[in-house]
N, C-alpha and C. Protein backbone atom coordinates (compact mmCIF):
# COMPACT_ATOMS: atom_id res chain seq x y z
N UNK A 1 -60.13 26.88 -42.14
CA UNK A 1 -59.42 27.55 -43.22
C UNK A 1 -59.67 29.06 -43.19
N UNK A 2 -61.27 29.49 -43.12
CA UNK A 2 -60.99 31.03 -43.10
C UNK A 2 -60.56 31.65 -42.14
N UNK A 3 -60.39 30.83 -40.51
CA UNK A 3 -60.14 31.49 -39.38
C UNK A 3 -58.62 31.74 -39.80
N UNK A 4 -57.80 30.81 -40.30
CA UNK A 4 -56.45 31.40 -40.46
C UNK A 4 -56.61 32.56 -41.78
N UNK A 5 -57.27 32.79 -42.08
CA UNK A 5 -57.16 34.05 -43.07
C UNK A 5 -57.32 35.07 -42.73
N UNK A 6 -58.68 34.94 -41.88
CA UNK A 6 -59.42 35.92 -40.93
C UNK A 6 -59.70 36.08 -39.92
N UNK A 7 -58.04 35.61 -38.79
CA UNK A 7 -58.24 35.56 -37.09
C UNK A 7 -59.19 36.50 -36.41
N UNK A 8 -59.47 37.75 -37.04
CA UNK A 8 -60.36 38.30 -35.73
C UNK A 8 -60.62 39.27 -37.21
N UNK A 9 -62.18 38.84 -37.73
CA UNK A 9 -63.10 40.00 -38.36
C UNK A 9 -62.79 40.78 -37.87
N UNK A 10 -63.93 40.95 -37.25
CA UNK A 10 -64.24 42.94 -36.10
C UNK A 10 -62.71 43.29 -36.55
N UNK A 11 -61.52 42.97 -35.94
CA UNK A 11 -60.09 43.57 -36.08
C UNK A 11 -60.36 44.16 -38.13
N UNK A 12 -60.29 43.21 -38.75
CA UNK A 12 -60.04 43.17 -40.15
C UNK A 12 -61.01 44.11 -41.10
N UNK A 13 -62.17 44.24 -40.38
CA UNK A 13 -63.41 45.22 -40.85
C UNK A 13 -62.76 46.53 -40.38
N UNK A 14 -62.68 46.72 -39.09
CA UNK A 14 -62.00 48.00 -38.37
C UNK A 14 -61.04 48.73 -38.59
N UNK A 15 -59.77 47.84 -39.33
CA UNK A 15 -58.90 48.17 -40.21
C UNK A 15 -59.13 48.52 -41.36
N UNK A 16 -59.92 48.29 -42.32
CA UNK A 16 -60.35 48.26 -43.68
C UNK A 16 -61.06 49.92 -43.33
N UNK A 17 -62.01 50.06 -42.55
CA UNK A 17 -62.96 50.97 -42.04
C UNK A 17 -62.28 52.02 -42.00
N UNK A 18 -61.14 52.08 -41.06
CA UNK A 18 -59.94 53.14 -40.56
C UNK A 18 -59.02 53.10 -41.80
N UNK A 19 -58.25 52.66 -42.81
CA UNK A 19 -57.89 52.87 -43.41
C UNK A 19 -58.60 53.39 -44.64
N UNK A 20 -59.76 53.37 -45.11
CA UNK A 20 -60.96 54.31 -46.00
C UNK A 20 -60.75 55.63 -45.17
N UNK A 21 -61.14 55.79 -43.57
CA UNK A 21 -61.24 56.91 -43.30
C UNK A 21 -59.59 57.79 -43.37
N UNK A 22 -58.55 57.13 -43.10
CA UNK A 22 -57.19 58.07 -43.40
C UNK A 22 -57.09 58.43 -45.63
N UNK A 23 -57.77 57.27 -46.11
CA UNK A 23 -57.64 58.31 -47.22
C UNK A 23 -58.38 59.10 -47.78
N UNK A 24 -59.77 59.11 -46.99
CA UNK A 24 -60.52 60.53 -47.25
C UNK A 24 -61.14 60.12 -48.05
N UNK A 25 -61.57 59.38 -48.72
CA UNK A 25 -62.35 59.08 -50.14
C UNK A 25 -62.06 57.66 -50.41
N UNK A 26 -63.65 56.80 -50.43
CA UNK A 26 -63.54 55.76 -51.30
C UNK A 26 -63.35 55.46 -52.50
N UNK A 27 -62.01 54.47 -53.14
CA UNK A 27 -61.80 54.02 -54.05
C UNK A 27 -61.92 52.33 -53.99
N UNK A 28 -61.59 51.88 -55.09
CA UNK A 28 -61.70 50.19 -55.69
C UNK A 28 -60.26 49.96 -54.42
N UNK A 29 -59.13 50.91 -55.09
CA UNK A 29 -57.63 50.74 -55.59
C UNK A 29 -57.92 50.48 -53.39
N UNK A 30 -58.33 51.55 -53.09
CA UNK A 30 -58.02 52.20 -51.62
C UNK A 30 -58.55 50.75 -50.91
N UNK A 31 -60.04 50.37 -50.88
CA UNK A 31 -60.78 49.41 -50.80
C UNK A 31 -59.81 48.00 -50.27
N UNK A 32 -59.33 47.73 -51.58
CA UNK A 32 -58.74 46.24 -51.38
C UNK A 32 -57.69 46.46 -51.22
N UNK A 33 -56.74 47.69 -50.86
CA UNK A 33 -55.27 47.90 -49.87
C UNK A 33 -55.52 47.94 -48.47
N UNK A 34 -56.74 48.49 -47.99
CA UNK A 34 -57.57 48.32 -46.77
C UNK A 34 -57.40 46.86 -46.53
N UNK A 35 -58.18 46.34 -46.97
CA UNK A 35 -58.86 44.50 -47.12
C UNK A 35 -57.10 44.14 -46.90
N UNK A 36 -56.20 44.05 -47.85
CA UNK A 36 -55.05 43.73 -47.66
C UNK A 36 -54.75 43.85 -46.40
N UNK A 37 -54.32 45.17 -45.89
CA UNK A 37 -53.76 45.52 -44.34
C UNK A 37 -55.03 44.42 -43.04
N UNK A 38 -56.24 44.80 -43.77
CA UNK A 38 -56.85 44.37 -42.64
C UNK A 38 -56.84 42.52 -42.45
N UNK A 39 -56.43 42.19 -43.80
CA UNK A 39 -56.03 40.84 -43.17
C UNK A 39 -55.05 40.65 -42.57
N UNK A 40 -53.83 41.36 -43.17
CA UNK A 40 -52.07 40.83 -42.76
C UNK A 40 -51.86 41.34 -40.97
N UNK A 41 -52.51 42.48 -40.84
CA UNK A 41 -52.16 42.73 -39.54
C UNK A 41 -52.53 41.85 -38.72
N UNK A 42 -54.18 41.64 -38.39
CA UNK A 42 -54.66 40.35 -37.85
C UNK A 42 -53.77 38.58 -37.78
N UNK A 43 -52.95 38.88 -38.93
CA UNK A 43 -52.65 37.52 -39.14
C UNK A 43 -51.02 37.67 -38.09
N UNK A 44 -50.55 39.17 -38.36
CA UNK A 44 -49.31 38.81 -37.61
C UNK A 44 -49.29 38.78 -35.97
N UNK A 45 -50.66 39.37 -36.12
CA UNK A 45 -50.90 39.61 -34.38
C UNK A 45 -51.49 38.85 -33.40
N UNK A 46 -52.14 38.00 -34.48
CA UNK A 46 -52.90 36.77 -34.02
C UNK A 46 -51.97 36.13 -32.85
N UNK A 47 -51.02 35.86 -32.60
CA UNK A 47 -50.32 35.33 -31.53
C UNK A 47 -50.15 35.60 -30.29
N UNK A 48 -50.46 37.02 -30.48
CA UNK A 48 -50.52 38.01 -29.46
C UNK A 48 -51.71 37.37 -28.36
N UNK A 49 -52.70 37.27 -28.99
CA UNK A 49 -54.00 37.32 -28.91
C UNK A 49 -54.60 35.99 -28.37
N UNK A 50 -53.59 35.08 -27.74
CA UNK A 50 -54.27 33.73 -27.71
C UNK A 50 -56.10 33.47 -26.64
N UNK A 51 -56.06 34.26 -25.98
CA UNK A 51 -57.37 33.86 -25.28
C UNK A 51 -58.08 35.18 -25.92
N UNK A 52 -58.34 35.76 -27.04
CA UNK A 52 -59.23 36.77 -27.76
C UNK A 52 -60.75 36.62 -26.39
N UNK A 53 -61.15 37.36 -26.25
CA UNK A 53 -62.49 37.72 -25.49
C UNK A 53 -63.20 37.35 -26.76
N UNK A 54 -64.75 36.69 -26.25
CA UNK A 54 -65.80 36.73 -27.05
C UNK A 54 -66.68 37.51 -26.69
N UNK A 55 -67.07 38.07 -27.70
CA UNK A 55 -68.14 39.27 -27.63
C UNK A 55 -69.79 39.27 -27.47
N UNK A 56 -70.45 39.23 -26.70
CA UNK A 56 -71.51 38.83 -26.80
C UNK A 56 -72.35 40.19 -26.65
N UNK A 57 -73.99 39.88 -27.13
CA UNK A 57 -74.79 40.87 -26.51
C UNK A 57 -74.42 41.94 -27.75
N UNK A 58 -74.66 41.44 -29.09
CA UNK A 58 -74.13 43.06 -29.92
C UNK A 58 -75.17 44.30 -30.01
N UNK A 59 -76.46 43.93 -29.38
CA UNK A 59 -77.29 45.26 -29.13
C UNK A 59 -76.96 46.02 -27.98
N UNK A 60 -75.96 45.12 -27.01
CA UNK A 60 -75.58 46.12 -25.97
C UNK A 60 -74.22 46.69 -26.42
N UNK A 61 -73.61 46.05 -27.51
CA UNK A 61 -72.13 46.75 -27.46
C UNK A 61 -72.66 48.08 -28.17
N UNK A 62 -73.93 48.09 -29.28
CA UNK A 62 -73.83 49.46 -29.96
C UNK A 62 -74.66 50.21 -28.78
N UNK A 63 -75.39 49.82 -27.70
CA UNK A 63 -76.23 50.85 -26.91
C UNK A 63 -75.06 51.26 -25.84
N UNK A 64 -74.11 50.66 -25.35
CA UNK A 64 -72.88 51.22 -25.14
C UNK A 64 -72.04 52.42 -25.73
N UNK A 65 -71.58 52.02 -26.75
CA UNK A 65 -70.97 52.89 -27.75
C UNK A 65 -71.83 54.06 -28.17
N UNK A 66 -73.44 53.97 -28.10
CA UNK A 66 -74.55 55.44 -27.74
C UNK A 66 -74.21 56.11 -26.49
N UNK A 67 -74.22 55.29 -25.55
CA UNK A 67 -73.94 56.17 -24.40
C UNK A 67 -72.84 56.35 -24.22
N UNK A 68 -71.89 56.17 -24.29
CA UNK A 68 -70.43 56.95 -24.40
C UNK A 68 -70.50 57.93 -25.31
N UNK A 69 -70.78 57.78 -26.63
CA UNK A 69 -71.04 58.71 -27.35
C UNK A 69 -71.53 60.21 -26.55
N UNK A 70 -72.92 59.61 -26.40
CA UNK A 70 -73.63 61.29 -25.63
C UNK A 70 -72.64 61.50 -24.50
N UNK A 71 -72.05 60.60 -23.72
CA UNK A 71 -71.49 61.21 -22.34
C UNK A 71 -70.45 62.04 -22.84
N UNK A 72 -69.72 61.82 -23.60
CA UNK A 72 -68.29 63.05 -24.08
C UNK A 72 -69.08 64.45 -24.70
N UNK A 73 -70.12 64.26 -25.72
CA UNK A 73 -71.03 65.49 -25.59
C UNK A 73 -71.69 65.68 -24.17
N UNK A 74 -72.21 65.73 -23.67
CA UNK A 74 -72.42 66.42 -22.41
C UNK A 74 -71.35 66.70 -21.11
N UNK A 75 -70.36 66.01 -21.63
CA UNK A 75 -68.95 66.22 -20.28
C UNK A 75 -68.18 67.42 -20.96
N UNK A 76 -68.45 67.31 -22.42
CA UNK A 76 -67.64 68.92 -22.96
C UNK A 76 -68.46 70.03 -22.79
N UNK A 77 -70.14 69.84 -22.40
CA UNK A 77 -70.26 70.86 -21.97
C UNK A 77 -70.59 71.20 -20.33
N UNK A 78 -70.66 70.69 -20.04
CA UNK A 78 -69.97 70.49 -18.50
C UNK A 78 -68.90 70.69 -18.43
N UNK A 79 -67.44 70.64 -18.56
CA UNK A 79 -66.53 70.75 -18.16
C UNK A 79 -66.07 72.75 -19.05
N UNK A 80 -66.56 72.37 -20.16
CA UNK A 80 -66.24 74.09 -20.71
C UNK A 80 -67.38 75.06 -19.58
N UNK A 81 -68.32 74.72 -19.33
CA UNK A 81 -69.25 75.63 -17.95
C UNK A 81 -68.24 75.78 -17.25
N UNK A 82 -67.64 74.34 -16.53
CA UNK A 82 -67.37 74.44 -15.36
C UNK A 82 -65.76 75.34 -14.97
N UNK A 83 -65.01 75.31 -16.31
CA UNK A 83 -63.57 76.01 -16.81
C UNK A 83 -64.61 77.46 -16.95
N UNK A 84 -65.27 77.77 -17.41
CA UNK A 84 -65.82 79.44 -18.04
C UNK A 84 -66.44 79.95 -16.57
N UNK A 85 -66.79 79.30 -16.07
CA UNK A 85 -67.85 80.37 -14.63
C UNK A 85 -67.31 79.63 -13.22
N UNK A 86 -66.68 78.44 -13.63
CA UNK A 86 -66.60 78.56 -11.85
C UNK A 86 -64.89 78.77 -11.12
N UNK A 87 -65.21 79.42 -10.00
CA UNK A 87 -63.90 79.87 -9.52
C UNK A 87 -63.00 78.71 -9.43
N UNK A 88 -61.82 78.68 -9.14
CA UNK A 88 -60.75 77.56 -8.89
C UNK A 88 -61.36 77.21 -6.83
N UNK A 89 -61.88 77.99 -6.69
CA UNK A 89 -61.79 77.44 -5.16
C UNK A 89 -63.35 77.29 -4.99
N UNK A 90 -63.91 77.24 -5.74
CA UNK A 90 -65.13 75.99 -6.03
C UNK A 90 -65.05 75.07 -6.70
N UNK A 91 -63.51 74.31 -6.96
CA UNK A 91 -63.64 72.85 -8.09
C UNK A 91 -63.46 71.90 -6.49
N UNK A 92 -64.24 71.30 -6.69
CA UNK A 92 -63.49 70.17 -5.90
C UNK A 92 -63.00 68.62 -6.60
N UNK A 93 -61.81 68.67 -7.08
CA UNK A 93 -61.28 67.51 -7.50
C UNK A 93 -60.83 66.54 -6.95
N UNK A 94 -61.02 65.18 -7.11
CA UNK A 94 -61.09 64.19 -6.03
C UNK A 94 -60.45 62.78 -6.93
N UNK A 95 -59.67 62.18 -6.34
CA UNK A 95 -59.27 61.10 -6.72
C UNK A 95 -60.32 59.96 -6.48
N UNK A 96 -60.53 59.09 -7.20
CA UNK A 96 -61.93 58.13 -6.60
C UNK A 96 -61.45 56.47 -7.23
N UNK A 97 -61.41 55.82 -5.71
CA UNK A 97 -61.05 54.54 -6.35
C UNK A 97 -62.22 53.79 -6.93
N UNK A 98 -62.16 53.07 -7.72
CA UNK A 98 -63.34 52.40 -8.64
C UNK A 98 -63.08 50.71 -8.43
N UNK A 99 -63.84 49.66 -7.79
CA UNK A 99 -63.97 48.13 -7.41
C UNK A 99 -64.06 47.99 -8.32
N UNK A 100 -63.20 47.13 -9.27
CA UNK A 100 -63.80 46.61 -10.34
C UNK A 100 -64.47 45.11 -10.44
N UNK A 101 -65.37 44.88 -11.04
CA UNK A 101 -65.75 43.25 -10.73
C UNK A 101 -65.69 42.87 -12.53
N UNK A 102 -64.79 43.30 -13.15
CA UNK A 102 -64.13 42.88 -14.61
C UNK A 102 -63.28 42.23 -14.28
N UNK A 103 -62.84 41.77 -15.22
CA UNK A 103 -61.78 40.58 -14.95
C UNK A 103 -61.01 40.36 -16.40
N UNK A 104 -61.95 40.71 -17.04
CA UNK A 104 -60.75 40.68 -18.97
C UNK A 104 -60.24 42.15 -18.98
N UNK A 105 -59.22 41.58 -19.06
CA UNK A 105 -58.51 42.72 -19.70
C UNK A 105 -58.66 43.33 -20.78
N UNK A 106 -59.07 42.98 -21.67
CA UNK A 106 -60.12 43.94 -22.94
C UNK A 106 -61.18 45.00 -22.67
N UNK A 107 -61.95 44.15 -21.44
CA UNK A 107 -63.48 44.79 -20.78
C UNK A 107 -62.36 46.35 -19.90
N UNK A 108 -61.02 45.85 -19.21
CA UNK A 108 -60.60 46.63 -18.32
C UNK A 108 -60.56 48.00 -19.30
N UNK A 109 -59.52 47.61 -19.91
CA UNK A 109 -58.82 48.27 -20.91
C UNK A 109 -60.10 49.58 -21.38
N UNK A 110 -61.22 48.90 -21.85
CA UNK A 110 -62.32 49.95 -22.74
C UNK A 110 -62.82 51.12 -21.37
N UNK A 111 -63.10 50.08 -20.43
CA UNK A 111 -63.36 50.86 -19.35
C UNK A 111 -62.50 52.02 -18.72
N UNK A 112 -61.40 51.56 -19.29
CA UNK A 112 -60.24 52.95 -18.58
C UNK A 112 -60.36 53.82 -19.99
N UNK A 113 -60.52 53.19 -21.38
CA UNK A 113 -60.46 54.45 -22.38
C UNK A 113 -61.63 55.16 -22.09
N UNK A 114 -62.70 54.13 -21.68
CA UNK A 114 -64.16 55.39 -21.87
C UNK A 114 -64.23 56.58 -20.91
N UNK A 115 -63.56 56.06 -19.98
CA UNK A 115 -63.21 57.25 -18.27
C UNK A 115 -62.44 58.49 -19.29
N UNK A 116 -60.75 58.27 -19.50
CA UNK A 116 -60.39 58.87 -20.04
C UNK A 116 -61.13 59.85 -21.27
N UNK A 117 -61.60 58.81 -21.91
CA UNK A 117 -62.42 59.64 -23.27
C UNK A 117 -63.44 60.93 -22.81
N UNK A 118 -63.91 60.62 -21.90
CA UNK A 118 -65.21 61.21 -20.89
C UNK A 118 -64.53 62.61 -20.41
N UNK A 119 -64.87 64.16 -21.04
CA UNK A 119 -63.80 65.34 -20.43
C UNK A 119 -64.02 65.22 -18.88
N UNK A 120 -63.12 65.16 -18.04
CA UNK A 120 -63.71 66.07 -17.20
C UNK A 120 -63.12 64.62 -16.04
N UNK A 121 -62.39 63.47 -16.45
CA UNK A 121 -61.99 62.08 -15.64
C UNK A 121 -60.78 61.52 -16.72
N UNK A 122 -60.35 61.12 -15.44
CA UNK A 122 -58.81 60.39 -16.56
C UNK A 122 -58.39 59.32 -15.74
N UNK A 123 -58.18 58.23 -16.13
CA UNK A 123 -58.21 56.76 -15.69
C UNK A 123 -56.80 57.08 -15.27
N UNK A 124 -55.76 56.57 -14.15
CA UNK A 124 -54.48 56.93 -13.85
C UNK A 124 -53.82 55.80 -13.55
N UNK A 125 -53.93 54.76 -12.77
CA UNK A 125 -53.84 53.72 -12.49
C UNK A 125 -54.83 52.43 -12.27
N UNK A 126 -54.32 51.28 -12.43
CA UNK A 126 -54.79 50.29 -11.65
C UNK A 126 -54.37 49.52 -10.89
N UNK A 127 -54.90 49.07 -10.17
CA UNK A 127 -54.36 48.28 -8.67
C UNK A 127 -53.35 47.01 -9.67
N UNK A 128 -52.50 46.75 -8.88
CA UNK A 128 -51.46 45.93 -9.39
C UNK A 128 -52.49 43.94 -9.63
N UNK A 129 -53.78 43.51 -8.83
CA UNK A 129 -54.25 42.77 -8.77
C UNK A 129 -55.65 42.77 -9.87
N UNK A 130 -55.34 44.10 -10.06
CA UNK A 130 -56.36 44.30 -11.35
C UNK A 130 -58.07 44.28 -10.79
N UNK A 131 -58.17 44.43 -9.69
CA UNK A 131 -59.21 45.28 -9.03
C UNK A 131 -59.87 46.04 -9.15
N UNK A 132 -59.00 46.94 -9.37
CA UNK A 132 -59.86 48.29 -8.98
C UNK A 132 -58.64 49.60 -9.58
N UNK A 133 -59.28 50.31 -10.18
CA UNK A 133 -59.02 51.10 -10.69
C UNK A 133 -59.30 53.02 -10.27
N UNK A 134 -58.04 53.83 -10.26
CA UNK A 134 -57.89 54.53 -9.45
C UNK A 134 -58.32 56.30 -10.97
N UNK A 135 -59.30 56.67 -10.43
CA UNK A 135 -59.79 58.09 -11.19
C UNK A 135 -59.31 58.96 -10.90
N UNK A 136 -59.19 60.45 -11.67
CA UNK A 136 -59.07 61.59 -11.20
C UNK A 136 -60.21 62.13 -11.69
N UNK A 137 -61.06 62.91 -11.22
CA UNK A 137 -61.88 63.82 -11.68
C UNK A 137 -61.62 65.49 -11.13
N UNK A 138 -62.19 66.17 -11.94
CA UNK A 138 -61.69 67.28 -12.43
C UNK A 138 -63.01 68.29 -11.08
N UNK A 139 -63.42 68.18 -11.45
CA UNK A 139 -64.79 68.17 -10.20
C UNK A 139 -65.95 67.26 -9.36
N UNK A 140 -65.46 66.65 -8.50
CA UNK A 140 -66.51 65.85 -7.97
C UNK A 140 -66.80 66.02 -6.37
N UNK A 141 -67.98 67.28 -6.25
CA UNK A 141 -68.63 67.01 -4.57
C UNK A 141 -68.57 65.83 -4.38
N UNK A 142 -69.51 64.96 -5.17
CA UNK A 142 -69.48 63.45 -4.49
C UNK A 142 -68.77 62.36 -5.16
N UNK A 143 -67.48 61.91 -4.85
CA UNK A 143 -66.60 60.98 -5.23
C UNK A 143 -67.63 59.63 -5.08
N UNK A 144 -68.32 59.67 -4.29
CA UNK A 144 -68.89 57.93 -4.27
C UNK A 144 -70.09 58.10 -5.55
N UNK A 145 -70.51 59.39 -5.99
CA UNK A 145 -71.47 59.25 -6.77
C UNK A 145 -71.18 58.81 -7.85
N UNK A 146 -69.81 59.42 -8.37
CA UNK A 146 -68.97 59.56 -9.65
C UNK A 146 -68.46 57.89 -9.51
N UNK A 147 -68.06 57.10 -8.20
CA UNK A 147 -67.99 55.80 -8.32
C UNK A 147 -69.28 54.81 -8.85
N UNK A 148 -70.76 55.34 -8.18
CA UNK A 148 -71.28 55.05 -8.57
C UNK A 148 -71.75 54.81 -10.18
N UNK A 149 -71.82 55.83 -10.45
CA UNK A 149 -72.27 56.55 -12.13
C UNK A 149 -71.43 55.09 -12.67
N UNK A 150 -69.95 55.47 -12.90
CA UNK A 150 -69.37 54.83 -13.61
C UNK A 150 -69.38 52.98 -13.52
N UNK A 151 -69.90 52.89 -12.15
CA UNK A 151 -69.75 51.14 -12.32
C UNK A 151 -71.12 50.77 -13.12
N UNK A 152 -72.24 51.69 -12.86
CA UNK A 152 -73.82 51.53 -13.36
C UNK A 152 -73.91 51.93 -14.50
N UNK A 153 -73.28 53.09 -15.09
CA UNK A 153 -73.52 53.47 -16.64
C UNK A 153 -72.30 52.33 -17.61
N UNK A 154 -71.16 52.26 -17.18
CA UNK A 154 -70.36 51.45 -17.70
C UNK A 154 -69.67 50.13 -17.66
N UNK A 155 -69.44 49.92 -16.19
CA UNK A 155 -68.66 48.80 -16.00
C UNK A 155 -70.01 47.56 -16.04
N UNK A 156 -71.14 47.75 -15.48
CA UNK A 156 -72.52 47.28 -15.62
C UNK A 156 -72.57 46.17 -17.25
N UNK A 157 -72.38 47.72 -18.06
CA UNK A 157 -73.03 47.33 -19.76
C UNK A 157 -71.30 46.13 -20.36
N UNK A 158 -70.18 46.42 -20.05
CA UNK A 158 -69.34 45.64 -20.21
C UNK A 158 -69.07 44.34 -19.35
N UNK A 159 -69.84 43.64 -18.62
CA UNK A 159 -70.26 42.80 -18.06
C UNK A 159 -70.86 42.16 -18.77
N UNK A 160 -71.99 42.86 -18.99
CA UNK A 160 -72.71 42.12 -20.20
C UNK A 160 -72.43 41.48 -21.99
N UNK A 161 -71.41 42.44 -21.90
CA UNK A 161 -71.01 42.33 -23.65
C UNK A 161 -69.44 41.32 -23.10
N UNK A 162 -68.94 41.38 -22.43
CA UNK A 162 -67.59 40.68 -22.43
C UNK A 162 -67.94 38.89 -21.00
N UNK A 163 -68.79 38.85 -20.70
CA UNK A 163 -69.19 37.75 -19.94
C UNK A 163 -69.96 37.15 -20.10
């Protein structure tokens, strides 16, 4: 009974959460128009959604969501250095393909926003077999390092939370 009320919490909290934050100020009134949206959407989308990923490991999803966090602070200041002092014919920008050994498309999906989110890399494609996934970075001497980094700082910790 509550699963048809409440197909996917996390979704219904997240909504409620995001709709407090677009009106700037908690109210009662604001509160349970939140709660409203955050059930009805879930409920119409629920169909969408038939094999939902289960989430496991929730001390790694928030020590995740820490380190992404710090990495966009330290890639904005890295990338504003690297725009303020270095010449254009010292960037070396490099396309870098990335193996993926994910397989949900949820896990894919976060993994291409966190690249993107990250200044300084922007997720562009993925292999049509859902493999491997193709980067741009903005400066990278070493393309295999920047492959590295990203399967060990990220694709690593979403392994763990989505398998």
């Amino acid at each position: 009974m509550l699963r048809k009320i409440v197909p996917h919490p996390l979704l219904t909290l997240t909504l409620t959460i995001v709709w407090l934050m677009l009106m700037n100020h908690v109210s009662l009134g604001g509160l349970i128009f939140g709660l409203i949206l955050g059930i009805i959407i879930p409920i119409f989308t629920a169909p969408y959604w038939p094999d939902r990923p289960v989430l496991r490991n929730w001390p790694m999803i928030v020590e995740y969501v820490l380190i992404v966090l710090w990495d966009i602070v330290v890639a904005n200041v890295v990338v504003a250095k690297t725009i303020l002092f270095k010449r254009n014919a010292d960037l070396r920008p490099a396309w870098v393909t990335i193996p993926l050994e994910l397989r949900s498309p949820e896990a894919i999906t976060i993994l291409a926003g966190t690249i993107t989110m990250t200044p300084g890399t922007v997720s562009s494609d993925i292999s049509a077999d859902g493999r491997a996934i193709l980067v741009h970075c903005l400066d990278a001497p070493d393309p295999d390092a920047v492959r590295d980094e990203i399967k060990q700082r990220y694709e690593r910790r979403l392994k763990e939370i989505f398998l």
